[in-house]
C-alpha atoms as a PDB file:
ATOM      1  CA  UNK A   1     -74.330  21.109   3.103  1.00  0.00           C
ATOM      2  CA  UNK A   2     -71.926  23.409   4.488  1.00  0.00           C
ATOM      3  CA  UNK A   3     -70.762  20.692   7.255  1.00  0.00           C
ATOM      4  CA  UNK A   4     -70.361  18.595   4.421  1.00  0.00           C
ATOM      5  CA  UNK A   5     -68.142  21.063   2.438  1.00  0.00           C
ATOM      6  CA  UNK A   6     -65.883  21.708   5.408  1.00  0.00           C
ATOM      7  CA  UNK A   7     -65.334  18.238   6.189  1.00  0.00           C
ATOM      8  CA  UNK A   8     -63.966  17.439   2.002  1.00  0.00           C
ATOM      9  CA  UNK A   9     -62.389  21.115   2.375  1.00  0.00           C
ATOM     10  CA  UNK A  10     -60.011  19.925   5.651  1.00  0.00           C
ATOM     11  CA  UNK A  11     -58.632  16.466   4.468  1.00  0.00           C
ATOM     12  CA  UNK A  12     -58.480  18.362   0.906  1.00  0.00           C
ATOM     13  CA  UNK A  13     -56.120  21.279   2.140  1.00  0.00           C
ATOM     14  CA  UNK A  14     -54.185  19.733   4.228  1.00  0.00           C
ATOM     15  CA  UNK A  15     -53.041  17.378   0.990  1.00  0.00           C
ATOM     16  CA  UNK A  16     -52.910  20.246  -0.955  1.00  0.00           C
ATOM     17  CA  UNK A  17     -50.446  21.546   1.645  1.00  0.00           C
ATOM     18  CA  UNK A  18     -48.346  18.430   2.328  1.00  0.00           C
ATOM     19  CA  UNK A  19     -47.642  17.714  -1.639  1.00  0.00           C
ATOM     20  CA  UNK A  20     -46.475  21.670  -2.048  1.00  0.00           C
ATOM     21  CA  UNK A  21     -44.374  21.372   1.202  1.00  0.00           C
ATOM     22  CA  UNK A  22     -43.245  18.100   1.302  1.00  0.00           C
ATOM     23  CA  UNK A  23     -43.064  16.496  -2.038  1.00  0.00           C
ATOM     24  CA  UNK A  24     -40.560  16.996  -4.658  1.00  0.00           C
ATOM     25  CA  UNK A  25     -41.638  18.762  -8.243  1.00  0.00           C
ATOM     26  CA  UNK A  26     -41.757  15.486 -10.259  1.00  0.00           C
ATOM     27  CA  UNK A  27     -44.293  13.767  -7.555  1.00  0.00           C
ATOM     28  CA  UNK A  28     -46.032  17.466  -7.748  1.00  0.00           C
ATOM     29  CA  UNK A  29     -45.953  17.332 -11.262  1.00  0.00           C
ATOM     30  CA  UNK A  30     -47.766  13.813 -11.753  1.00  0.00           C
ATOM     31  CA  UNK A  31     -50.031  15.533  -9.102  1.00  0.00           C
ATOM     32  CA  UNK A  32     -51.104  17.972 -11.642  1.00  0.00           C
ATOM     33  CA  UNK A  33     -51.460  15.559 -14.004  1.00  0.00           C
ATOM     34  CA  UNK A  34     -53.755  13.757 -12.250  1.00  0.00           C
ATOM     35  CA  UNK A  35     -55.702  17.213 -11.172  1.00  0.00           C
ATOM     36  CA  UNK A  36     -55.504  17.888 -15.780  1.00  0.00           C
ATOM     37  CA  UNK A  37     -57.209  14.827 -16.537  1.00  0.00           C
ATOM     38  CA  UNK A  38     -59.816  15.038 -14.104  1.00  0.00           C
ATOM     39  CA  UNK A  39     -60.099  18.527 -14.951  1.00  0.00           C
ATOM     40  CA  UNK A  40     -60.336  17.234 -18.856  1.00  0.00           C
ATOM     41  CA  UNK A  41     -62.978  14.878 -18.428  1.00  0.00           C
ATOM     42  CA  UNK A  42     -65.481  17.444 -16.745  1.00  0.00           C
ATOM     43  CA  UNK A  43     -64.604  19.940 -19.122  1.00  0.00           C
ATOM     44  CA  UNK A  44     -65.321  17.103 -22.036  1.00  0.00           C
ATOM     45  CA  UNK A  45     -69.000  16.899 -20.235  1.00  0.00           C
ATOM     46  CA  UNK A  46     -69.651  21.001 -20.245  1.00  0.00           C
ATOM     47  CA  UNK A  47     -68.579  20.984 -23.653  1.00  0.00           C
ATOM     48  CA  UNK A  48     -71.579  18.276 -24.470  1.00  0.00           C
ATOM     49  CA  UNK A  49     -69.472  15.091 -24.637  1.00  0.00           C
ATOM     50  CA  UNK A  50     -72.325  12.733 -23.244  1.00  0.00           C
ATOM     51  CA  UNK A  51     -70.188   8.952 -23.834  1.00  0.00           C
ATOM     52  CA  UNK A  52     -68.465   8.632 -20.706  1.00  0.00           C
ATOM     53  CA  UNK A  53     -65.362   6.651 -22.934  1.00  0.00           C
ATOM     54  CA  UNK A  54     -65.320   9.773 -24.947  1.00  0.00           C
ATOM     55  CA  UNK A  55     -65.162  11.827 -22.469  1.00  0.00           C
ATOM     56  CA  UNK A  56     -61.825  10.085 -20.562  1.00  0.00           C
ATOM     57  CA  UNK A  57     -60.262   9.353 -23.730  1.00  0.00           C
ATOM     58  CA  UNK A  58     -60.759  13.327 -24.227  1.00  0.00           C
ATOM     59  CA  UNK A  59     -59.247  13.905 -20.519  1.00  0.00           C
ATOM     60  CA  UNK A  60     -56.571  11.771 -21.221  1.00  0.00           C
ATOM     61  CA  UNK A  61     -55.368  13.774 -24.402  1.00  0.00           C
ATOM     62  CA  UNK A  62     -54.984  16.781 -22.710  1.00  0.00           C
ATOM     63  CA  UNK A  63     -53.330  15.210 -19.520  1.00  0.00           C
ATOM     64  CA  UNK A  64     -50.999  13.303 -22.439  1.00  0.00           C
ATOM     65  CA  UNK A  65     -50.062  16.980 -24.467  1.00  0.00           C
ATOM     66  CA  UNK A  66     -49.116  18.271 -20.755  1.00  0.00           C
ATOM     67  CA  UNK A  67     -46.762  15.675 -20.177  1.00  0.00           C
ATOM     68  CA  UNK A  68     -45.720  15.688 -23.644  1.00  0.00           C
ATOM     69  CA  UNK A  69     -45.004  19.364 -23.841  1.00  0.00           C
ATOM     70  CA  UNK A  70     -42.596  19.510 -20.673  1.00  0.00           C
ATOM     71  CA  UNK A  71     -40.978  16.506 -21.424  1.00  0.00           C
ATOM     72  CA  UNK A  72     -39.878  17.007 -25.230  1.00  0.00           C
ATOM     73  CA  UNK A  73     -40.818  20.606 -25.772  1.00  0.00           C
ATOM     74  CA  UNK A  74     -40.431  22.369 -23.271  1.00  0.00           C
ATOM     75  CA  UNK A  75     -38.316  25.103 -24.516  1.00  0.00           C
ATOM     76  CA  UNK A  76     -41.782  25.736 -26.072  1.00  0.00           C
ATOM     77  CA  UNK A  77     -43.276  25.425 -22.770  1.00  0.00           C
ATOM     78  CA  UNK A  78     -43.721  29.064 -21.906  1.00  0.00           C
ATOM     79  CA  UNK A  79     -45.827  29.624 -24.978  1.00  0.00           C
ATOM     80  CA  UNK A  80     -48.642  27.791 -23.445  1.00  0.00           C
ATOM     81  CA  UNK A  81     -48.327  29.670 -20.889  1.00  0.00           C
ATOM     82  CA  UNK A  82     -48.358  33.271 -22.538  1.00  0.00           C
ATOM     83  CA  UNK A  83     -50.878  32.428 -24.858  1.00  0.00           C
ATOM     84  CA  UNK A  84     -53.223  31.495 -21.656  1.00  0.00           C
ATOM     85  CA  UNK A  85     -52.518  34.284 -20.247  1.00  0.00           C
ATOM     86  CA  UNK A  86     -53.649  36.265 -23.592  1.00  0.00           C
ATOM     87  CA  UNK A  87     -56.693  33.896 -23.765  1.00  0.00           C
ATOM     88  CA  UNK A  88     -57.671  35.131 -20.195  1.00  0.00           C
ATOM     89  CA  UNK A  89     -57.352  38.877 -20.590  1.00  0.00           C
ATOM     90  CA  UNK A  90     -59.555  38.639 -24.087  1.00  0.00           C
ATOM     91  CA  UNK A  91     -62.090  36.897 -22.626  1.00  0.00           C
ATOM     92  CA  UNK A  92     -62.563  39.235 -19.335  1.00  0.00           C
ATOM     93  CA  UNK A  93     -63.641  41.461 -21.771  1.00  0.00           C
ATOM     94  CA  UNK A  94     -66.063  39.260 -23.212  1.00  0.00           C
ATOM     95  CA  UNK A  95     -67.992  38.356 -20.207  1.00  0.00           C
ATOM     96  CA  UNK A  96     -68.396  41.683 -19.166  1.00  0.00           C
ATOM     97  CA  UNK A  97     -71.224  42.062 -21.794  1.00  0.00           C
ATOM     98  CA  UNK A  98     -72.131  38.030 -22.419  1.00  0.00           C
ATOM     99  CA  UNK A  99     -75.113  36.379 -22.624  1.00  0.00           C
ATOM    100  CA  UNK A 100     -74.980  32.190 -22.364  1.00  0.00           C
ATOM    101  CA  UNK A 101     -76.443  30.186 -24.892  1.00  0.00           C
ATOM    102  CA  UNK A 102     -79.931  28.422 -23.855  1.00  0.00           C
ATOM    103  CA  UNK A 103     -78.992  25.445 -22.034  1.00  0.00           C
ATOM    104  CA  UNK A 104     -78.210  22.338 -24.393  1.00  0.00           C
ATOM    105  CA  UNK A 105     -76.361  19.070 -24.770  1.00  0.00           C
ATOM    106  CA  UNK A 106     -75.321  20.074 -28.270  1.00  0.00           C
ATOM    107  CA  UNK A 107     -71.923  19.417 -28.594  1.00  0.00           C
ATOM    108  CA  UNK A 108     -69.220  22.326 -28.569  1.00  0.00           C
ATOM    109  CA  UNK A 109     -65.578  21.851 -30.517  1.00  0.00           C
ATOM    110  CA  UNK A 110     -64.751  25.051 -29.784  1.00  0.00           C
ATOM    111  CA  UNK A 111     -64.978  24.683 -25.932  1.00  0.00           C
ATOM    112  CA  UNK A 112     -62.972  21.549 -26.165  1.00  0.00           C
ATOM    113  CA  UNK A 113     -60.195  23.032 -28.452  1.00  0.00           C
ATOM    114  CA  UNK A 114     -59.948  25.820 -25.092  1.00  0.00           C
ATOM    115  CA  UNK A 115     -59.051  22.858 -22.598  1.00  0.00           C
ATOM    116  CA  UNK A 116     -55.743  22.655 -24.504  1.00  0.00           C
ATOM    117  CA  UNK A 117     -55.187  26.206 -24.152  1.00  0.00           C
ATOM    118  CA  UNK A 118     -56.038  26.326 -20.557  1.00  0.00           C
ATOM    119  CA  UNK A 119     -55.359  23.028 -18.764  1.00  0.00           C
ATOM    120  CA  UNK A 120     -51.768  22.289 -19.694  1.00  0.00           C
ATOM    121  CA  UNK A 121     -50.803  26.022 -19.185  1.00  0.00           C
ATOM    122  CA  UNK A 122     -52.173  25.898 -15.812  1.00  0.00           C
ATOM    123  CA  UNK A 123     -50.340  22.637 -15.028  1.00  0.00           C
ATOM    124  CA  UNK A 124     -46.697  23.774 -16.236  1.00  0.00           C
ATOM    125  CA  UNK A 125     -46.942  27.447 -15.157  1.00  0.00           C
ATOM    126  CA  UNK A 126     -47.580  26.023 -11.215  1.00  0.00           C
ATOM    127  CA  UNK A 127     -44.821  23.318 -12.111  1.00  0.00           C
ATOM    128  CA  UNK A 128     -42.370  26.148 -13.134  1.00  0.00           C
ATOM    129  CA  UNK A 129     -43.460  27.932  -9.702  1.00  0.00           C
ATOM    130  CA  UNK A 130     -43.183  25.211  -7.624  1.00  0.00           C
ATOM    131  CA  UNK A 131     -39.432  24.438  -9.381  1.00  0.00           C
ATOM    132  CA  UNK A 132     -38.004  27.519  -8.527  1.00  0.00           C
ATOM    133  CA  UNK A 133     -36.297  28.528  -5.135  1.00  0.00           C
ATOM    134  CA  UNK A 134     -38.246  29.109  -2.538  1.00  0.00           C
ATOM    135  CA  UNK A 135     -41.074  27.638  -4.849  1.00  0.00           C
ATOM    136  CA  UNK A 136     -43.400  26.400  -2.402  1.00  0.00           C
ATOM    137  CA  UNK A 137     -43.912  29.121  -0.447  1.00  0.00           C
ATOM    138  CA  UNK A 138     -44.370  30.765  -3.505  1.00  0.00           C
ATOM    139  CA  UNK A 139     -47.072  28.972  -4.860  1.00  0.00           C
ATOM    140  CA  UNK A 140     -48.835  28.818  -1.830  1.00  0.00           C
ATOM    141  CA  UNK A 141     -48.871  32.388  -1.799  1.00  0.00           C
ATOM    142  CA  UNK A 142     -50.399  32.716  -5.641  1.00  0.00           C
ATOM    143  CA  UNK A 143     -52.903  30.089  -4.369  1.00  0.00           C
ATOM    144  CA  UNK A 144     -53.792  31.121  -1.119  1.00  0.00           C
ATOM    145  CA  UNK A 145     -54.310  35.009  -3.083  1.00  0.00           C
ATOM    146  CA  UNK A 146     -57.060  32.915  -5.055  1.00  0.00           C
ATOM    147  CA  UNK A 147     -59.034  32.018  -2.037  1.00  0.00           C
ATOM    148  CA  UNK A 148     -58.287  34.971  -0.032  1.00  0.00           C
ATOM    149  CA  UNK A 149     -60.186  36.577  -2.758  1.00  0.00           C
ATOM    150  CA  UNK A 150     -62.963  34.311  -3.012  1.00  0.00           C
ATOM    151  CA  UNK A 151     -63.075  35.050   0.625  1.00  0.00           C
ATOM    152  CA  UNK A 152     -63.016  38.539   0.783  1.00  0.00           C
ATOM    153  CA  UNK A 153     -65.345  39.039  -2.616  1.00  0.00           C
ATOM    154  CA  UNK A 154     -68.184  36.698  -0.513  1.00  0.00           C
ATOM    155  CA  UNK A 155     -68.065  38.770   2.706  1.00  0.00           C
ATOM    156  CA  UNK A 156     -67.956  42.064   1.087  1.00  0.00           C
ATOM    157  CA  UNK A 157     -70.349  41.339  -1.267  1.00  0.00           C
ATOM    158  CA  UNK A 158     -72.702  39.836   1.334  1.00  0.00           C
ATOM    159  CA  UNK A 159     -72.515  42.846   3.792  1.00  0.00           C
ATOM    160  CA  UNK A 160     -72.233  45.874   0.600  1.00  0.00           C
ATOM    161  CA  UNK A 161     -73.197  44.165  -2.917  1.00  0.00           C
ATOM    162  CA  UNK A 162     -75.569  46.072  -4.765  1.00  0.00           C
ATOM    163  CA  UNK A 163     -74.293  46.126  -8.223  1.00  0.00           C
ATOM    164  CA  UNK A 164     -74.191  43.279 -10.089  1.00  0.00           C
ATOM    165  CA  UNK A 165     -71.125  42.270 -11.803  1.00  0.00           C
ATOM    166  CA  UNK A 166     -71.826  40.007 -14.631  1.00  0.00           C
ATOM    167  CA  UNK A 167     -75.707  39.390 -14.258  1.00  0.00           C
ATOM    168  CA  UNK A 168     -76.387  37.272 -17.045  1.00  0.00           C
ATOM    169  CA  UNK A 169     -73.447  35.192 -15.774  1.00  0.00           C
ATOM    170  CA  UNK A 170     -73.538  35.339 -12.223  1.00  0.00           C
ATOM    171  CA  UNK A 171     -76.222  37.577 -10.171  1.00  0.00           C
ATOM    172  CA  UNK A 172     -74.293  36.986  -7.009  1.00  0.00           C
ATOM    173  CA  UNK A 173     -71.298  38.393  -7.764  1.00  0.00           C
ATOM    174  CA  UNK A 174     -71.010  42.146  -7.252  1.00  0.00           C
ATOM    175  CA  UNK A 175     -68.702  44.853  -7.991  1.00  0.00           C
ATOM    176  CA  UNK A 176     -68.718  45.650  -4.044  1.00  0.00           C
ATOM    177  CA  UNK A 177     -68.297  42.099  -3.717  1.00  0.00           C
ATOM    178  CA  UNK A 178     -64.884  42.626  -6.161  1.00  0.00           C
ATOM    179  CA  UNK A 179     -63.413  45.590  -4.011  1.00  0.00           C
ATOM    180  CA  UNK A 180     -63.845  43.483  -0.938  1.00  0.00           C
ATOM    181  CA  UNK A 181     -61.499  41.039  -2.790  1.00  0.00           C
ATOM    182  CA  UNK A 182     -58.879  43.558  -3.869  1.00  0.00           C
ATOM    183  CA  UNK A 183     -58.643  44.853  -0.553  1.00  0.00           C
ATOM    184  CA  UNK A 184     -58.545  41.760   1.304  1.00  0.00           C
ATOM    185  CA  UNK A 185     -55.846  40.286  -1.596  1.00  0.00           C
ATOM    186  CA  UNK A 186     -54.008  43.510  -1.033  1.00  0.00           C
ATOM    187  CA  UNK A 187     -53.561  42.890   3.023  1.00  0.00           C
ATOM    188  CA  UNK A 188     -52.517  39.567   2.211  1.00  0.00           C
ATOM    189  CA  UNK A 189     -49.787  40.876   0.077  1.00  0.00           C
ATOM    190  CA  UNK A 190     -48.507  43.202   2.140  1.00  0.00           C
ATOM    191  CA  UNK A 191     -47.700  40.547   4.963  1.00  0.00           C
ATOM    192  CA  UNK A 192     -46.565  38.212   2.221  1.00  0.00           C
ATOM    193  CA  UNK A 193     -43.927  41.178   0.999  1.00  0.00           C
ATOM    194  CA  UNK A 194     -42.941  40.983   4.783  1.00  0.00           C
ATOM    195  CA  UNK A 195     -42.563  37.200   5.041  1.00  0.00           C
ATOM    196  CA  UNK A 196     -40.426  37.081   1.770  1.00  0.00           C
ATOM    197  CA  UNK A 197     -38.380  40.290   2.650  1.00  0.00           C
ATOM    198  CA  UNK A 198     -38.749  42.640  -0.473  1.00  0.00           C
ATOM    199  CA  UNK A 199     -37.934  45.726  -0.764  1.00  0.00           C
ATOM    200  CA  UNK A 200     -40.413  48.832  -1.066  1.00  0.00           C
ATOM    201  CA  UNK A 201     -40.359  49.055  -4.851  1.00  0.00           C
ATOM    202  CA  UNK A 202     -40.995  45.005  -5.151  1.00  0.00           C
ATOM    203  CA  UNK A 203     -43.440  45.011  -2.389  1.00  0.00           C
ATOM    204  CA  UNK A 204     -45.017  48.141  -4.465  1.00  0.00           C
ATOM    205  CA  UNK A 205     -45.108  45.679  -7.689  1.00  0.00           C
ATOM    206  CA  UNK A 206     -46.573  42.407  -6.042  1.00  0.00           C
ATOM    207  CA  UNK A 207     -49.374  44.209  -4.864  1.00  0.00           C
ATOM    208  CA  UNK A 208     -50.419  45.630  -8.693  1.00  0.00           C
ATOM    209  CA  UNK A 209     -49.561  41.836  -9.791  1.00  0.00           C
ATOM    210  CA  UNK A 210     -51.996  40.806  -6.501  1.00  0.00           C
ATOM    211  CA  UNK A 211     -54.623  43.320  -8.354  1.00  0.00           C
ATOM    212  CA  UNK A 212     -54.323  41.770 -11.716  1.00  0.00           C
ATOM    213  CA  UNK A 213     -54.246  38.582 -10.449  1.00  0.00           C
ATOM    214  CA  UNK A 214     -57.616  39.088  -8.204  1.00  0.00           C
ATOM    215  CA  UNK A 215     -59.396  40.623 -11.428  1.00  0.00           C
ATOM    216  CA  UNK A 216     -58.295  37.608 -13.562  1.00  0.00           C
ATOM    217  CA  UNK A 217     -59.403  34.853 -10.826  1.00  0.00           C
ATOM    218  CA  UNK A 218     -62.851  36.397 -10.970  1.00  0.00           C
ATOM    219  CA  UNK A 219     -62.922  35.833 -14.913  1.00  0.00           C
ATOM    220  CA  UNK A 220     -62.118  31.965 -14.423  1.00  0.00           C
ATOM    221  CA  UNK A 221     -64.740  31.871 -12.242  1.00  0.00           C
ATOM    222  CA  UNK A 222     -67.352  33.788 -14.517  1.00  0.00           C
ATOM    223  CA  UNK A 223     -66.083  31.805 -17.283  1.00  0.00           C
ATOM    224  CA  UNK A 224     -66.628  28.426 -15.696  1.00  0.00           C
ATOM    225  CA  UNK A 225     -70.205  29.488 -14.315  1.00  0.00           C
ATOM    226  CA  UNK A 226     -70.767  30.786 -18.117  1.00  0.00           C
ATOM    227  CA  UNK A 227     -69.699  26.831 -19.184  1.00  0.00           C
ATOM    228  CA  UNK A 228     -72.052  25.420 -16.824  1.00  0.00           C
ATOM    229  CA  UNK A 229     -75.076  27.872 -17.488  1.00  0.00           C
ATOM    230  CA  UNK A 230     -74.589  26.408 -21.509  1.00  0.00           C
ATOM    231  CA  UNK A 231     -74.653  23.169 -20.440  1.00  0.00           C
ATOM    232  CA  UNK A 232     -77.625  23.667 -18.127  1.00  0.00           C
ATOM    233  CA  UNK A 233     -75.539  22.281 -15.360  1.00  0.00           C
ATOM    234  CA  UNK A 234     -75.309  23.660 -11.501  1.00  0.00           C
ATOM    235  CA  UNK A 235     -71.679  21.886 -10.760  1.00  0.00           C
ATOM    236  CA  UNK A 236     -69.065  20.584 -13.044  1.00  0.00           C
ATOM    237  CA  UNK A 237     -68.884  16.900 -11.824  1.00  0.00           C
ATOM    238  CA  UNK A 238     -69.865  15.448  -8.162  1.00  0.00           C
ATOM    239  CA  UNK A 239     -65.758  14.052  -7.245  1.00  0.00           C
ATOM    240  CA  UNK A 240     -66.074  16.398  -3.675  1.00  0.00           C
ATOM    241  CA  UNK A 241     -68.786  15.767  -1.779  1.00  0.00           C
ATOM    242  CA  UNK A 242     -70.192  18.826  -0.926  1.00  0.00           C
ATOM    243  CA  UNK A 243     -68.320  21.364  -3.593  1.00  0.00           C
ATOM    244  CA  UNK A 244     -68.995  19.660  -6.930  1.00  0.00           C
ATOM    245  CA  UNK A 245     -66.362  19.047  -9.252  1.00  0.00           C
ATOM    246  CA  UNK A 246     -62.625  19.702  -9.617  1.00  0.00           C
ATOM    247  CA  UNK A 247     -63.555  22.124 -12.166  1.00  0.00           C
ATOM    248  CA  UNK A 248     -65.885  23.720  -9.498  1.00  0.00           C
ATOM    249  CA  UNK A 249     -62.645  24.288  -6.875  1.00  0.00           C
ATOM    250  CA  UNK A 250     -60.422  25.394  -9.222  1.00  0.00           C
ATOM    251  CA  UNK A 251     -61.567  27.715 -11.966  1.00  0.00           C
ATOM    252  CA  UNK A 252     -60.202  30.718 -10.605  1.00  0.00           C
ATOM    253  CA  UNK A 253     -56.747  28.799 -10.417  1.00  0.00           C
ATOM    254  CA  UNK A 254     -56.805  27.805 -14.029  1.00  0.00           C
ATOM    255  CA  UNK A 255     -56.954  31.336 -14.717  1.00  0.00           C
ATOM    256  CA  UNK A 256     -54.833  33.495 -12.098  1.00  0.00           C
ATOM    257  CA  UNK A 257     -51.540  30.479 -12.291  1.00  0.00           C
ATOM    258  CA  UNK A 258     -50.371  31.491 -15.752  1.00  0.00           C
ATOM    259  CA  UNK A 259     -51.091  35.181 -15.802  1.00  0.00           C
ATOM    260  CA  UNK A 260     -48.956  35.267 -11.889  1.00  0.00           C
ATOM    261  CA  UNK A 261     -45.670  33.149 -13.427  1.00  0.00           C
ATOM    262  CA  UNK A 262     -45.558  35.862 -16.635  1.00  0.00           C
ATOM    263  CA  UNK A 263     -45.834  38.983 -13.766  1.00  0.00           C
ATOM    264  CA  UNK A 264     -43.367  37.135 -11.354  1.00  0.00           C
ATOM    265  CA  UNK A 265     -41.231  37.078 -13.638  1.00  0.00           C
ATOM    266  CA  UNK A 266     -41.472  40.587 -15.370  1.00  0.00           C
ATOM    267  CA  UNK A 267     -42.372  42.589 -12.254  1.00  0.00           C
ATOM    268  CA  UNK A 268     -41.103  40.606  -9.308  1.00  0.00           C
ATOM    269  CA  UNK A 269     -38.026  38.737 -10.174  1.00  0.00           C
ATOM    270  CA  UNK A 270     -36.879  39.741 -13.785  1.00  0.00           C
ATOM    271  CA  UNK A 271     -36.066  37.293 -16.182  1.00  0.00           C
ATOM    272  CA  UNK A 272     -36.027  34.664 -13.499  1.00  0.00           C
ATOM    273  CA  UNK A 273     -38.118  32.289 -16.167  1.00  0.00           C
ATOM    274  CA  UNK A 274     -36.661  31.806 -19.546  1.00  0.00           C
ATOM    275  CA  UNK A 275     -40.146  33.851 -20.929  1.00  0.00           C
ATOM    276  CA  UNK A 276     -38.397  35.321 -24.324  1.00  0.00           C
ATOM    277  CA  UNK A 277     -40.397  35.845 -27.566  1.00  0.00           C
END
């Protein structure tokens, strides 16, 4: 299993890395797209959409509003993106203390009406990143934070977890596990302060924003795991051999992309996004 996951991880990253770096935003953008209706269709089956027409004609709605939004609204763009980012925070909160649902097919409108909260948000606040100047290297920085994380939550809470985090969610996460991730996400920052020459006090606020972000990846990934344990299913889809779905590799993204362009932009580089009320 694991030599399978490494050999979908390498080819995957290094794609990953070559459409940031070396493809402009509109091909990046149709990217996303892509990654949204994917996305959409697992999402469509965790929600209890059995009919595999149902379920792409469902994926292709939200892919459609994404597109739809940044091409004729998208001075209204930034809402999605605050009201994700509001979504997110609220339901940390709730997951501290949840309890999934017995596992059923049943079908579930209101997980389906979320998508369209989360999916296009995700999509337009990593377009808006990657858009700006020095936007790749900026994105792979909010990215690479999400799986320096993941990273540093698994080792720590390996070697140190004892207490469990979200037990009826996820009994292997930990809150040692959680500290390993702040601290390694907080290293991380530090050099990245260095590579993009800030000064002490914006240095000072990335690494709060690399906090907030590492606390709201971990409720993408509860929240995803809490999707799954409803539906009675271990992964989200089977699309990468060895890691399960899209949905599987990117939960924490969904969640941490919004929430970093709204602190970029009030902490970091003020008013550098058009992100007025």
């Amino acid at each position: 299993m694991l030599y399978q996951r490494i050999l979908t991880a390498i080819p995957l990253a290094a794609f990953v890395f070559w459409i940031i770096f070396f493809q402009p935003s509109t091909v990046f953008f149709y990217f996303l797209l892509f990654v949204v209706f994917v996305s959409g269709y697992e999402w469509a089956k965790l929600s209890g959409v059995n009919s595999k027409p149902l379920k792409a004609l469902f994926a292709f709605s939200v892919a459609l509003s994404t597109w739809v939004i940044t091409q004729y609204f998208s001075e209204y763009a930034i809402w999605s993106i605050f009201i994700s980012t509001l979504w997110w925070f609220s339901i940390s909160y709730y997951l501290k203390s949840a309890k999934p649902r017995a596992a059923n097919s049943a079908l579930k409108p209101d997980k389906l009406f979320i998508a369209f909260v989360v999916l296009p948000a995700a999509a337009i606040a990593m377009q808006k990143i990657h858009s700006m100047q020095q936007g790749a290297d900026w994105l792979f920085y909010a990215l690479a934070l999400v799986w320096v994380a993941d990273i540093g939550a698994y080792f720590s809470g390996k070697k140190f977890g004892k207490t469990k985090l979200a037990p009826n969610i996820s009994p292997g996460k930990t809150k040692e596990g959680l500290v390993g991730a702040i601290i390694a996400t907080s290293i991380y920052t530090l050099i990245a302060s260095y590579y993009f020459e800030l000064g002490t006090d914006r240095s000072a606020l990335l690494l709060l924003l690399s906090v907030i972000l590492t606390f709201i990846s971990v409720t993408g990934d509860l929240y995803f795991s809490f999707l799954k344990r409803e539906a009675g299913l271990k992964d989200s889809g089977n699309i990468l051999p060895g890691h399960g779905g899209i949905l599987d590799r990117i939960d924490s993204v969904l969640s941490a992309m919004p929430v970093f362009v709204v602190g970029f932009n009030w902490l970091i580089y003020a008013n550098l996004f058009d992100l007025r009320l």
